[in-house]
N, C-alpha and C. Protein backbone atom coordinates (compact mmCIF):
# COMPACT_ATOMS: atom_id res chain seq x y z
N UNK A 1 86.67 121.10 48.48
CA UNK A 1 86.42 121.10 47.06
C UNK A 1 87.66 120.57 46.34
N UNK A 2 87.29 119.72 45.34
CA UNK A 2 88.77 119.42 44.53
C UNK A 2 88.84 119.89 43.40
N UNK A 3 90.24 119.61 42.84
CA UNK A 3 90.50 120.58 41.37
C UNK A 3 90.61 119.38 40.36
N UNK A 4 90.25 120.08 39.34
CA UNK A 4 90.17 118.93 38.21
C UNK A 4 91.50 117.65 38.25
N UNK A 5 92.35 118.49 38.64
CA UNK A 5 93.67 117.07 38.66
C UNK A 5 93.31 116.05 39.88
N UNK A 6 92.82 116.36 40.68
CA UNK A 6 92.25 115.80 41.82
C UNK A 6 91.21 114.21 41.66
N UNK A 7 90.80 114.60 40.42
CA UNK A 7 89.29 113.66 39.59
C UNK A 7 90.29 112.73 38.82
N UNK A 8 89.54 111.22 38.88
CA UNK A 8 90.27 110.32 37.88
C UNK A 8 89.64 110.36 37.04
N UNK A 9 89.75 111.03 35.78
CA UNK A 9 89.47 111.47 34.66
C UNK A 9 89.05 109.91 33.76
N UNK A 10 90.26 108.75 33.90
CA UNK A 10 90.03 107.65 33.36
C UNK A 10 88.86 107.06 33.69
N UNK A 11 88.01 107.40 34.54
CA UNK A 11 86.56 106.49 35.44
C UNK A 11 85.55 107.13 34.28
N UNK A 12 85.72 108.37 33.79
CA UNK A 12 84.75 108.99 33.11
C UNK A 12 85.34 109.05 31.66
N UNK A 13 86.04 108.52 31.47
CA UNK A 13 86.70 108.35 29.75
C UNK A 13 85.78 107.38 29.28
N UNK A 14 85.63 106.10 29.92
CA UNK A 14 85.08 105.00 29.52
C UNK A 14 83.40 104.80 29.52
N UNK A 15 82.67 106.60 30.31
CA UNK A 15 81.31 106.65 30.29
C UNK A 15 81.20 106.57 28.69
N UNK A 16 80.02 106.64 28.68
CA UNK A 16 79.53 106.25 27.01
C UNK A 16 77.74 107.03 27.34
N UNK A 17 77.76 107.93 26.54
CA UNK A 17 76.60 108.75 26.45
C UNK A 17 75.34 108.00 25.99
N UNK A 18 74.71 107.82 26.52
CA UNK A 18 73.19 107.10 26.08
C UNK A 18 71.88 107.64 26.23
N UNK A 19 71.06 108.32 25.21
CA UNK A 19 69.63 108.95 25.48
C UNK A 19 69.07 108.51 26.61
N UNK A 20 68.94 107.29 26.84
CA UNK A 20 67.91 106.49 27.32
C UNK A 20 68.42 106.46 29.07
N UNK A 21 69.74 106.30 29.24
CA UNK A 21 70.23 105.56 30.35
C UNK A 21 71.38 106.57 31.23
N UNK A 22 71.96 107.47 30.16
CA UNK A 22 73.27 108.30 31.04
C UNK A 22 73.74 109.41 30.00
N UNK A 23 73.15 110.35 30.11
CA UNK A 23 73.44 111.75 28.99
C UNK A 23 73.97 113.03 29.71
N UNK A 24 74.48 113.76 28.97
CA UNK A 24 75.38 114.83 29.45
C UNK A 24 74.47 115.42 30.55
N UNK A 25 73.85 115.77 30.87
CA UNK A 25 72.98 116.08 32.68
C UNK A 25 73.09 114.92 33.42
N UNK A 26 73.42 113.67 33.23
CA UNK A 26 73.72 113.20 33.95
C UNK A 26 75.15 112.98 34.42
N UNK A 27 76.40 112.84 33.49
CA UNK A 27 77.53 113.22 33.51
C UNK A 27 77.64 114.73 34.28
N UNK A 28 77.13 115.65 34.03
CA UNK A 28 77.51 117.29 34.53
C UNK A 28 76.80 117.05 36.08
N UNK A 29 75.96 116.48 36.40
CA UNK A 29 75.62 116.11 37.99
C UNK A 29 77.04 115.28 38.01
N UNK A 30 77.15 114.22 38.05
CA UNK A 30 78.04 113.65 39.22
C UNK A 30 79.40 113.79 38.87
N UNK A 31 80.01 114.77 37.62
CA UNK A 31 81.07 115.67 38.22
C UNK A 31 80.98 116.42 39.00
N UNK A 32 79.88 117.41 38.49
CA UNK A 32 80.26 118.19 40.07
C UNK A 32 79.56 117.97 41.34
N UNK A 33 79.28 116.70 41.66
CA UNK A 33 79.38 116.41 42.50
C UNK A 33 80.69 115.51 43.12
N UNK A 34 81.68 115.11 42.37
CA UNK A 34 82.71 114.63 42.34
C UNK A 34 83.27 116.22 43.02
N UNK A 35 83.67 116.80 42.48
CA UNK A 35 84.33 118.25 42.95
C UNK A 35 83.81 118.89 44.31
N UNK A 36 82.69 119.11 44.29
CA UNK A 36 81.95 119.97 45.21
C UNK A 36 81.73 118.94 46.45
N UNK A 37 81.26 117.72 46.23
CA UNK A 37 80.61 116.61 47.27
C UNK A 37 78.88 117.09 47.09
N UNK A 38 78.83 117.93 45.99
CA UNK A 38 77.27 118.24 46.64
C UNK A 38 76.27 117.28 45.12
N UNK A 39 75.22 117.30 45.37
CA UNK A 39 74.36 116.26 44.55
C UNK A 39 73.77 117.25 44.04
N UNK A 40 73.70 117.47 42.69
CA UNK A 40 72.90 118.80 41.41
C UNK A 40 71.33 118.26 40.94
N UNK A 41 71.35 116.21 41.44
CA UNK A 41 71.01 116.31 39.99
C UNK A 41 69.55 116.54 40.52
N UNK A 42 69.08 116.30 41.65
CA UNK A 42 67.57 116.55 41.49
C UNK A 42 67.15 117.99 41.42
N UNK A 43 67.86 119.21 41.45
CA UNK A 43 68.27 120.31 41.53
C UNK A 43 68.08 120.80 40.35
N UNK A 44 68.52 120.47 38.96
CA UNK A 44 69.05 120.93 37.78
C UNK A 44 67.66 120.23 36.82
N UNK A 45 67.95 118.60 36.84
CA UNK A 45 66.79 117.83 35.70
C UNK A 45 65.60 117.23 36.53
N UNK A 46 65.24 117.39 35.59
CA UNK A 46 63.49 116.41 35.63
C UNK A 46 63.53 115.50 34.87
N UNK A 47 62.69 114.45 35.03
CA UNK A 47 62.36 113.66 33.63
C UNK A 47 60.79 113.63 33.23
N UNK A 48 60.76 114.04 31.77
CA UNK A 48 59.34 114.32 31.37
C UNK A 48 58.73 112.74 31.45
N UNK A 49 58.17 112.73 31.57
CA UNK A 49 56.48 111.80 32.05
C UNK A 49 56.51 110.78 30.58
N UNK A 50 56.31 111.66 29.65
CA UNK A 50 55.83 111.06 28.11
C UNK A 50 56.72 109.80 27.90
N UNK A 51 58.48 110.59 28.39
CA UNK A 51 59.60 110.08 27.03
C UNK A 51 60.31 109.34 28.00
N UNK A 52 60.65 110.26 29.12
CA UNK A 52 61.35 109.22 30.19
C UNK A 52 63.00 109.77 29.74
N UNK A 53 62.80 111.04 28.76
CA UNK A 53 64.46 111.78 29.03
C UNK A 53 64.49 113.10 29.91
N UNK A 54 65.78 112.91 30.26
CA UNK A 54 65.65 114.56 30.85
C UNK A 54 66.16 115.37 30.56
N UNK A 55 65.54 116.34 31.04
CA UNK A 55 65.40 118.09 30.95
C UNK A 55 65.95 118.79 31.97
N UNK A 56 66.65 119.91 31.88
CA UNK A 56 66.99 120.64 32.57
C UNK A 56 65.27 121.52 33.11
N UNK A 57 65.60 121.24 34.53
CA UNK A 57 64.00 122.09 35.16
C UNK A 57 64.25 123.67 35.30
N UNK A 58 63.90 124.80 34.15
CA UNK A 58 63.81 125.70 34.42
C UNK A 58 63.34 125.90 35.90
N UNK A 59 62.84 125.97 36.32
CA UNK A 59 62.04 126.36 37.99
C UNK A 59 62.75 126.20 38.56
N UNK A 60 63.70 125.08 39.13
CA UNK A 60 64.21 124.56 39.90
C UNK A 60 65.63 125.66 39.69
N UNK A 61 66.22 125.57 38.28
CA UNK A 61 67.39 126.43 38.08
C UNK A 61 67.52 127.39 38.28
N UNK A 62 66.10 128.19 38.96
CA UNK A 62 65.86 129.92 39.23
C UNK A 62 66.18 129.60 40.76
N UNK A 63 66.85 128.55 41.39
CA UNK A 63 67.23 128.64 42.57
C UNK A 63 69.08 128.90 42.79
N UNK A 64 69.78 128.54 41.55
CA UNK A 64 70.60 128.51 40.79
C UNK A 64 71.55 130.24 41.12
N UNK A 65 72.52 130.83 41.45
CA UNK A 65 72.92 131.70 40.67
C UNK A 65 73.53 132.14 39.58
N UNK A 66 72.82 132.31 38.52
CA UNK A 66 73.66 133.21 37.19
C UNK A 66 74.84 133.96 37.19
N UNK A 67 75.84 133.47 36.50
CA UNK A 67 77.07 133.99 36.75
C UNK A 67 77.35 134.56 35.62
N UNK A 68 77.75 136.22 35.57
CA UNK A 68 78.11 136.17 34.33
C UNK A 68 79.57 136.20 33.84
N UNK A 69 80.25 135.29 34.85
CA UNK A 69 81.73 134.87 34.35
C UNK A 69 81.85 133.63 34.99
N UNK A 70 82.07 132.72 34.07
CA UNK A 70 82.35 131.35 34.68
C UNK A 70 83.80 131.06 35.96
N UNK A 71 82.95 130.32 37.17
CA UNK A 71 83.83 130.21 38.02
C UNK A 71 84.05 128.43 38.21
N UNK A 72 85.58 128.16 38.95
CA UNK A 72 85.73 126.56 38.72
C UNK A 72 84.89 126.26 40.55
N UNK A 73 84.22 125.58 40.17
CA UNK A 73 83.73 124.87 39.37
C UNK A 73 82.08 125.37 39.08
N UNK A 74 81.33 124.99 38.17
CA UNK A 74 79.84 125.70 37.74
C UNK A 74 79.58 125.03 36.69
N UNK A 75 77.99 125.06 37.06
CA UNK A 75 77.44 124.19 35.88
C UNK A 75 77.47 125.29 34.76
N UNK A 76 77.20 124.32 33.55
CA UNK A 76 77.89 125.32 32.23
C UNK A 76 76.06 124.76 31.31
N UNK A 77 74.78 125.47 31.09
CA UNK A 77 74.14 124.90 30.48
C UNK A 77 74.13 125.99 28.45
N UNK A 78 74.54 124.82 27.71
CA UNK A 78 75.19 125.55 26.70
C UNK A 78 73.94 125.44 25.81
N UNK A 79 73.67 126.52 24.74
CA UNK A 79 72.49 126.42 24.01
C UNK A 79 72.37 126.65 22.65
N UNK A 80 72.20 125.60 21.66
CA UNK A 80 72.14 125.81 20.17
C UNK A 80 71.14 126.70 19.45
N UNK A 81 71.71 127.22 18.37
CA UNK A 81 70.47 127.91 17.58
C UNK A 81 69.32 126.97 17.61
N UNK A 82 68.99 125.84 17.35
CA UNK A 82 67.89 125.40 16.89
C UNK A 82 67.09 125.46 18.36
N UNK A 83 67.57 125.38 19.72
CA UNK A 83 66.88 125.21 20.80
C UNK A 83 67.17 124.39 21.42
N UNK A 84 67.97 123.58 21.27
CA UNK A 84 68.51 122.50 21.72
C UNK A 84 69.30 122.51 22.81
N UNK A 85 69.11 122.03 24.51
CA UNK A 85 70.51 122.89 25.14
C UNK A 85 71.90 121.19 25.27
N UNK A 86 72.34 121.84 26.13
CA UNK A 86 73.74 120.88 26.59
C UNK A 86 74.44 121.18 27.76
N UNK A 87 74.40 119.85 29.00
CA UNK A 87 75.13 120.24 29.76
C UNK A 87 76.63 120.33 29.92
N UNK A 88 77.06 120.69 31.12
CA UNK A 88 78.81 120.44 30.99
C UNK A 88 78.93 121.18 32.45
N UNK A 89 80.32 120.92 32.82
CA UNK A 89 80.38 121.54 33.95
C UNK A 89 82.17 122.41 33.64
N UNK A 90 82.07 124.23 34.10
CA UNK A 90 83.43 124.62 33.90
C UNK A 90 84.16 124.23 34.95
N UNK A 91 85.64 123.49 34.53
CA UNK A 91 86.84 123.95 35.47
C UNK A 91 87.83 124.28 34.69
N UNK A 92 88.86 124.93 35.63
CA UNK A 92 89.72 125.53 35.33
C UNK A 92 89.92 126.38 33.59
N UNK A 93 88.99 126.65 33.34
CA UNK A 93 89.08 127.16 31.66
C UNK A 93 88.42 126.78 30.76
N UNK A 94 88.00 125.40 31.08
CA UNK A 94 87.56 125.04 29.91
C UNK A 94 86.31 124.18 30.64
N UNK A 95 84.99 123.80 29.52
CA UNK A 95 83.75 122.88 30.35
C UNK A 95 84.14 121.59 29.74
N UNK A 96 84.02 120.52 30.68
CA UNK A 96 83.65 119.51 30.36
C UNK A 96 82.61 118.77 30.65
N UNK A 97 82.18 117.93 29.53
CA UNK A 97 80.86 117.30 28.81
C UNK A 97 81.08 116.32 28.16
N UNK A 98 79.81 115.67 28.41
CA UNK A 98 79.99 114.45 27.38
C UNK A 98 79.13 114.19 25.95
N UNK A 99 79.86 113.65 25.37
CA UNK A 99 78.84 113.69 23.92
C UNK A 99 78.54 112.17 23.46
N UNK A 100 78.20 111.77 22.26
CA UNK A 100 78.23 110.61 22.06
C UNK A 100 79.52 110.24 21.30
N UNK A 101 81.00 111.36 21.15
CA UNK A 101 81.40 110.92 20.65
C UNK A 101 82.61 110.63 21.94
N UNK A 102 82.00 110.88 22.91
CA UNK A 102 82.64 110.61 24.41
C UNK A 102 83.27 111.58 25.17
N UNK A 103 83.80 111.71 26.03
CA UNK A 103 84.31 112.60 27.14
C UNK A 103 84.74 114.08 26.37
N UNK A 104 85.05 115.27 26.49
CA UNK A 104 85.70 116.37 25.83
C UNK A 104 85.73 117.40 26.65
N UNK A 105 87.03 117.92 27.03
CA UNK A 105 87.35 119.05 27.85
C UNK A 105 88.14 120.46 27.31
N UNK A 106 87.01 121.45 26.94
CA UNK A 106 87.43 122.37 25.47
C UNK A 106 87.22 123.46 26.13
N UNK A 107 87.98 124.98 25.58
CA UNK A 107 87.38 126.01 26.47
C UNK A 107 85.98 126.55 25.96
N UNK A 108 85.32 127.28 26.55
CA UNK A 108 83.91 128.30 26.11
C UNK A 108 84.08 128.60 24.42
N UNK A 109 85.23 129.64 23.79
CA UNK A 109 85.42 130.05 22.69
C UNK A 109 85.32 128.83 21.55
N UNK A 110 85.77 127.87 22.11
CA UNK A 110 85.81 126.86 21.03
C UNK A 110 84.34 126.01 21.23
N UNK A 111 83.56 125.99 21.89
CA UNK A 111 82.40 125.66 22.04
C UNK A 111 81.39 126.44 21.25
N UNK A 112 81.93 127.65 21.69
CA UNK A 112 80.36 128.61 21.19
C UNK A 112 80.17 128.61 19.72
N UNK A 113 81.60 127.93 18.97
CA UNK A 113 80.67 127.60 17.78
C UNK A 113 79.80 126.88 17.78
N UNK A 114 79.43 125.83 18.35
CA UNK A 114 78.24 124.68 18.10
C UNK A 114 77.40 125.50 18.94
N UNK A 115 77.75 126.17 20.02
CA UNK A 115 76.90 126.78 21.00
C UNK A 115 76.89 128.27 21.15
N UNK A 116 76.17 129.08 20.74
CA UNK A 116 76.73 130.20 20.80
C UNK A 116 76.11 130.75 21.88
N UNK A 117 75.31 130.64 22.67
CA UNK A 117 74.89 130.87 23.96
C UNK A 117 75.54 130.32 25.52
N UNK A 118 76.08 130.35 26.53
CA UNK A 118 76.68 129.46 26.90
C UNK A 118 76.11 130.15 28.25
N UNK A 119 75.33 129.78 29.45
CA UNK A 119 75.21 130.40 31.04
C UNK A 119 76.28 129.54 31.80
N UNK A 120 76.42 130.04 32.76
CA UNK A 120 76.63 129.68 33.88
C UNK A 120 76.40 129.79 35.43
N UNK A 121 76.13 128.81 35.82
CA UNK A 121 75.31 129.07 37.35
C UNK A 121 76.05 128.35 38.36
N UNK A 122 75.72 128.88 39.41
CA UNK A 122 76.35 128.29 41.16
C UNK A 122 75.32 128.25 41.71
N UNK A 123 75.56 127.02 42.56
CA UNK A 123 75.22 126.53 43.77
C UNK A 123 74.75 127.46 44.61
């Protein structure tokens, strides 16, 4: 397993968040699969049929363990009042995720304002 200093951080500075093509579930798979070596993503999302974006697959995530203290490394699925969720993955303290305003590595506390719900699950 590697530790965040381990990751060339610069390979994923220059991702660029796109609805259509590469969004934060897809970023939070192949970090931690960068870390772990293990592959999340058919594990974690689906893509709905209609729209052709994806979703985190409840069903699939009940294979998941719920943590109720974030460990490095773990997927981090964060959740807005309106219903809206967000992926990210924790290391060392803080999750990182991507947005459209690009890469951001912040701890939980400073998140849960936009998010005030925040799980975390293992492998």
């Amino acid at each position: 397993m590697k530790t965040a200093n381990q990751i060339d951080w610069s390979k994923y500075a220059r991702k660029q968040y796109d609805d259509d093509n590469y969004d934060c579930l897809h970023f939070a798979c192949e970090i931690y699969h960068q870390l772990t070596d293990i592959d999340i993503s058919d594990d974690v999302f689906v893509t709905c049929p209609n729209t052709g974006k994806r979703l985190v697959n409840p069903q699939k995530l009940r294979d998941y363990k719920p943590l109720t203290a974030p460990k490095t490394p773990c997927f981090a699925l964060m959740h807005r009042d309106d219903g809206k969720t967000h992926a990210g993955v924790y290391i060392d303290g803080c999750i990182v995720h991507l947005t459209k305003s690009g890469l951001q590595y912040l701890p939980p506390h400073l998140l849960s304002i936009t998010y005030p719900k925040i799980n975390y699950y293992d492998r």
